[in-house]
Protein backbone atom coordinates (compact mmCIF):
# COMPACT_ATOMS: atom_id res chain seq x y z
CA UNK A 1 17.16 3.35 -12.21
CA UNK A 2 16.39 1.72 -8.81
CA UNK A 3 17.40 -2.07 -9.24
CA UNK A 4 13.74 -4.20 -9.73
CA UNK A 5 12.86 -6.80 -6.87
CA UNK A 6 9.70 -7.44 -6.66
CA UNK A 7 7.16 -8.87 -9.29
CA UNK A 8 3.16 -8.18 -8.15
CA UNK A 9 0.62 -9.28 -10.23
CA UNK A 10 -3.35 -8.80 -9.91
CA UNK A 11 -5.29 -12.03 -10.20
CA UNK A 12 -8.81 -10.99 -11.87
CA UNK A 13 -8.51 -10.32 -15.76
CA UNK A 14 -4.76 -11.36 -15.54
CA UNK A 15 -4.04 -15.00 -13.61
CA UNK A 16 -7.54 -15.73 -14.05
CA UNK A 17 -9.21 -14.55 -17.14
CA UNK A 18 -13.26 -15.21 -18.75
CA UNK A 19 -11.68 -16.32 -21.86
CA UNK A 20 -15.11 -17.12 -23.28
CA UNK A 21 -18.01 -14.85 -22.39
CA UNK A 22 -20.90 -16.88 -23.56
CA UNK A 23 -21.92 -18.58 -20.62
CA UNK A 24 -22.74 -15.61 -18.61
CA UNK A 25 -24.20 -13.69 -21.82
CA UNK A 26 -26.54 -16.94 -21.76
CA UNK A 27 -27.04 -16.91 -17.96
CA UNK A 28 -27.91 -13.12 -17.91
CA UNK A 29 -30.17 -13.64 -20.72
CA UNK A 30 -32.23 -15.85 -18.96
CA UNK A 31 -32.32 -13.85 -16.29
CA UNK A 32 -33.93 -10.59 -18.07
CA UNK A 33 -30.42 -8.95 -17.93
CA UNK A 34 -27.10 -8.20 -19.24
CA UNK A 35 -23.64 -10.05 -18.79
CA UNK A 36 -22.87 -6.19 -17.78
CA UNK A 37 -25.08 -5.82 -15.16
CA UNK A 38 -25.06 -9.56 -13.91
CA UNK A 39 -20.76 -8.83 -13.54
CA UNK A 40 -22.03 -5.89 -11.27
CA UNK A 41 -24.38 -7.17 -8.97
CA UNK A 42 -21.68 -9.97 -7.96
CA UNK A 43 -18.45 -7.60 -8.27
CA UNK A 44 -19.44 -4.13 -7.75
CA UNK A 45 -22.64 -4.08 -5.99
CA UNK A 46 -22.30 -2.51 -2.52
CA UNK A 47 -22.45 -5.88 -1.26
CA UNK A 48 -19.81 -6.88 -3.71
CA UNK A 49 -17.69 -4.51 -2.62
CA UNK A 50 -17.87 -5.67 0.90
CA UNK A 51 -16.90 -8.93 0.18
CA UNK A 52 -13.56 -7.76 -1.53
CA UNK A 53 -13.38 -5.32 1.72
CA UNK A 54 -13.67 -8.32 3.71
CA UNK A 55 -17.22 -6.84 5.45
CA UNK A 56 -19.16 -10.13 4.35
CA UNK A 57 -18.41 -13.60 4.11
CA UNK A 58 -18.35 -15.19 0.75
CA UNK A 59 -21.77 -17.12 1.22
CA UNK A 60 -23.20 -13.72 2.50
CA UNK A 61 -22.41 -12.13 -0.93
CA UNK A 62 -24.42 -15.28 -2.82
CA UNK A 63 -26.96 -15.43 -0.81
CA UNK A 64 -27.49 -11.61 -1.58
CA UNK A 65 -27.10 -12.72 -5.51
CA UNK A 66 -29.45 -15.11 -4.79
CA UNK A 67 -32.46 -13.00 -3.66
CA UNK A 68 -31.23 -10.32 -5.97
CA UNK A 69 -32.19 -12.86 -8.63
CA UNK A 70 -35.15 -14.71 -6.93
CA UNK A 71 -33.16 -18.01 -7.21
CA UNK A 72 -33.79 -21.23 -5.33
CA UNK A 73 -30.58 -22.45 -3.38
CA UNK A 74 -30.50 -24.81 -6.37
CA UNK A 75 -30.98 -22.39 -9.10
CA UNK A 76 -28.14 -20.56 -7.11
CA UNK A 77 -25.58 -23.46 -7.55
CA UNK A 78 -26.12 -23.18 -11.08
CA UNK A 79 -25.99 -19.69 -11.15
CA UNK A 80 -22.34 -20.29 -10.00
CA UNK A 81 -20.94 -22.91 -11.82
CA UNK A 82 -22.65 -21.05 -15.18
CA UNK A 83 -20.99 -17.71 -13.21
CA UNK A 84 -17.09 -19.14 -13.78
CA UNK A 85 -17.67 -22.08 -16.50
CA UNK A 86 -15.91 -19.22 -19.34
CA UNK A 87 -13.03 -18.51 -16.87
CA UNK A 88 -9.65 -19.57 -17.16
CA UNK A 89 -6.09 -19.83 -14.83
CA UNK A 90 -3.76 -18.74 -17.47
CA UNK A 91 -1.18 -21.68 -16.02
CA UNK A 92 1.39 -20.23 -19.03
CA UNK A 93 1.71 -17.26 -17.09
CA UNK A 94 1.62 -19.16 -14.03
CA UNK A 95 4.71 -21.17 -15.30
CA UNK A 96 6.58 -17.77 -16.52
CA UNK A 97 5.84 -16.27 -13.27
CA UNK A 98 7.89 -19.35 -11.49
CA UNK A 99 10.70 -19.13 -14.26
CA UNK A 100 11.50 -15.10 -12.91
CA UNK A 101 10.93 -16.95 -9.31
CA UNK A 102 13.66 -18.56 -10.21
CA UNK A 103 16.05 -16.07 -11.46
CA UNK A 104 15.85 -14.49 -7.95
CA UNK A 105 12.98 -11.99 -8.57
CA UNK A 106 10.68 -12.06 -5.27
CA UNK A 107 6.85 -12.74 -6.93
CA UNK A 108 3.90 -11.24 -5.38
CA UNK A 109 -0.47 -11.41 -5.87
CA UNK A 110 -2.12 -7.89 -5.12
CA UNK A 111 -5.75 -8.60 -5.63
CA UNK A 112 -9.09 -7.25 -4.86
CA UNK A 113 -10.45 -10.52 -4.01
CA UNK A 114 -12.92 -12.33 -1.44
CA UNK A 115 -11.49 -13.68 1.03
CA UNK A 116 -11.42 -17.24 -0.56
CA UNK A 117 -8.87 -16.15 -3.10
CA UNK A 118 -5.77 -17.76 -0.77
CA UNK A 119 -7.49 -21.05 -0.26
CA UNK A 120 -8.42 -20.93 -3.95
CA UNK A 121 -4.39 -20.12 -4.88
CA UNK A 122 -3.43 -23.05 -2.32
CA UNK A 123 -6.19 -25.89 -2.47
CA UNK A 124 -8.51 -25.50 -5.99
CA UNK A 125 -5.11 -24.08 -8.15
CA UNK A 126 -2.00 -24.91 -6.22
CA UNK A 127 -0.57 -22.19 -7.71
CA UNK A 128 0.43 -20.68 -4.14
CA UNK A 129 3.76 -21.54 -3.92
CA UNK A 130 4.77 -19.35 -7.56
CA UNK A 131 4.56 -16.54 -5.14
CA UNK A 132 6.47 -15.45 -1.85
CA UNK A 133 3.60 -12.83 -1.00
CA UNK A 134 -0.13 -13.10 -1.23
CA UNK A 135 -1.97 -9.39 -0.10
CA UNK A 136 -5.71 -9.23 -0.86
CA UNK A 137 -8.43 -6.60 -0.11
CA UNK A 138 -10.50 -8.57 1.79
CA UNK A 139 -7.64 -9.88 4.45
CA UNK A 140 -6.21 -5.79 4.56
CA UNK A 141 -9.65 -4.04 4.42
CA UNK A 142 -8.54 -1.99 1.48
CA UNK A 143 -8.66 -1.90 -1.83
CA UNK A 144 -6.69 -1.38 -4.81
CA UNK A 145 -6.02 1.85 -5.80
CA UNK A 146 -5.93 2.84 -2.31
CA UNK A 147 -2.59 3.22 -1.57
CA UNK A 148 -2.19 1.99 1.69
CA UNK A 149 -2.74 -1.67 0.17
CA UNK A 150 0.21 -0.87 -1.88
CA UNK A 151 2.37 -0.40 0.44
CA UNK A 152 1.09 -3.30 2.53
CA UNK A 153 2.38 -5.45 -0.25
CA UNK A 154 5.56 -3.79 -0.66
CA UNK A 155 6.34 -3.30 3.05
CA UNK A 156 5.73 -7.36 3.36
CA UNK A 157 8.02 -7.22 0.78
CA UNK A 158 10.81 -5.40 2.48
CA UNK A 159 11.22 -3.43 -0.60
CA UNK A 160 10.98 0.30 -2.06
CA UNK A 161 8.18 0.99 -4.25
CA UNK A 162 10.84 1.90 -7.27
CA UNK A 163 11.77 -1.57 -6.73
CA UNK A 164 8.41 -3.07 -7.49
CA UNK A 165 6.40 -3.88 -10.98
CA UNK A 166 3.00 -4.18 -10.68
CA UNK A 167 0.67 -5.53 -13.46
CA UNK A 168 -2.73 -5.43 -13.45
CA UNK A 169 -5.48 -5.12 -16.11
CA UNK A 170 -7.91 -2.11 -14.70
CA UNK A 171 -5.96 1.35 -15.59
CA UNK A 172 -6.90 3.12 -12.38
CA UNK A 173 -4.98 0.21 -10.51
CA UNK A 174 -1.51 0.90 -12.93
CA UNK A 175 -2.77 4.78 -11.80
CA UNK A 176 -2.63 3.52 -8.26
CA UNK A 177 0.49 1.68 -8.43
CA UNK A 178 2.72 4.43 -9.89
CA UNK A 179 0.83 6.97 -8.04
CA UNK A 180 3.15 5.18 -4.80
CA UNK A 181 6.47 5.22 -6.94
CA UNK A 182 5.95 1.86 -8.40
CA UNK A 183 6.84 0.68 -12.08
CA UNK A 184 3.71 -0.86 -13.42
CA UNK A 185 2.44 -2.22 -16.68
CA UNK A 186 -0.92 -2.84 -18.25
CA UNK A 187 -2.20 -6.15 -19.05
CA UNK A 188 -3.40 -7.18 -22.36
CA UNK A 189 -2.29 -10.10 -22.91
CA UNK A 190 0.93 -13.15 -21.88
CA UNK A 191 3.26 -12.29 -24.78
CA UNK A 192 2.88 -7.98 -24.42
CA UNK A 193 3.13 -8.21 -20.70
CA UNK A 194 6.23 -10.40 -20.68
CA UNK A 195 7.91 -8.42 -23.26
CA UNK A 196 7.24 -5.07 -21.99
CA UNK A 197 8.44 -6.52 -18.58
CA UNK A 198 11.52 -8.40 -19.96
CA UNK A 199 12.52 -4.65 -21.76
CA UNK A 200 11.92 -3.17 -17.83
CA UNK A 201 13.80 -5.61 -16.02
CA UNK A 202 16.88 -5.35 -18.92
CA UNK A 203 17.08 -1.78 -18.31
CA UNK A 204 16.82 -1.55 -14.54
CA UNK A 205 19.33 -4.37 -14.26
CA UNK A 206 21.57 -4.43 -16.33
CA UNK A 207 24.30 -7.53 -16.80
């Protein structure tokens, strides 16, 4: 097996995680909707989808979410804060992630983001400097499980995709990812991802 170089990990449902629900079940309640549906209309909406393409500016997708939802620019800023309030960075993770940084691995993010997410990683989390890489949908105009973006992220990388591990928590992304040649694992949670990536890393380099 290929000796592994390079670490890539999503941001969405992995870094950043709605660890408790009930704010947006409350928000989309109120709203005459679901949390389902709400999640939709700001991630997977057509206009969503250009944002994490990089078609629309961030304030263009919530001012869409605001008429959507026949909000006031006030009732929008709520709509926000109530948006995120049940999501967490997972800074354990973070801290793991800078511990393999350490040990020589090269760390990556692969994300289908906004284009905010870098300022976010640098300025609101300062969590930017865990990784040597940062390659987002919006900045590439492609998304994950394209596999151009991919190999964008390994190419900035300088390395082979049998070289790579990507982990991500959507199952058409690990598709994507070993689709290219790349080792990838499934996120569920901190502990199962680091062991099933401590057993990988053991067996593709060995001493």
């Amino acid at each position: 097996m290929p000796s592994i170089k390079f670490l890539l990990w999503d941001v969405g449902g992995v870094l950043l995680r709605t660890e408790d629900p009930t704010p947006r079940q409350h928000l989309a309640a109120e709203l005459g909707t679901t949390r389902r549906e709400l999640e939709k209309t700001v991630f997977a909406s057509e206009m969503g989808t250009n944002a994490q393409l990089g078609k629309i500016s961030v304030d263009e997708l919530w001012e869409f979410v605001r008429q959507a939802y026949d909000l006031t620019p006030q009732q929008l800023l709520d709509f926000r804060q109530r948006f995120w309030a049940g999501d967490r960075l997972d800074r354990a993770l973070v801290d793991e992630i800078r511990r393999l940084r350490a040990r020589g691995y090269l760390t990556g993010i692969l994300s289908n983001a906004w284009g905010n997410l870098r300022s976010a990683l640098q300025d609101d989390w300062k969590i930017a400097d865990a990784f040597d890489f940062i390659t987002t949908s919006a900045e590439e105009g492609v998304m994950k499980p394209d596999p151009r973006i991919y190999h964008i992220a390994l190419e900035r990388a300088g390395v082979a995709p049998q070289q790579a591990v990507f982990i991500d928590d959507f199952p058409h992304n690990i598709e994507g990812a070993r689709a290219v040649g790349m080792h990838a694992i499934l996120f569920d949670n901190r502990t199962q991802v680091f062991g099933e990536l401590e057993a990988l890393l053991d067996k593709a380099n060995p001493g």
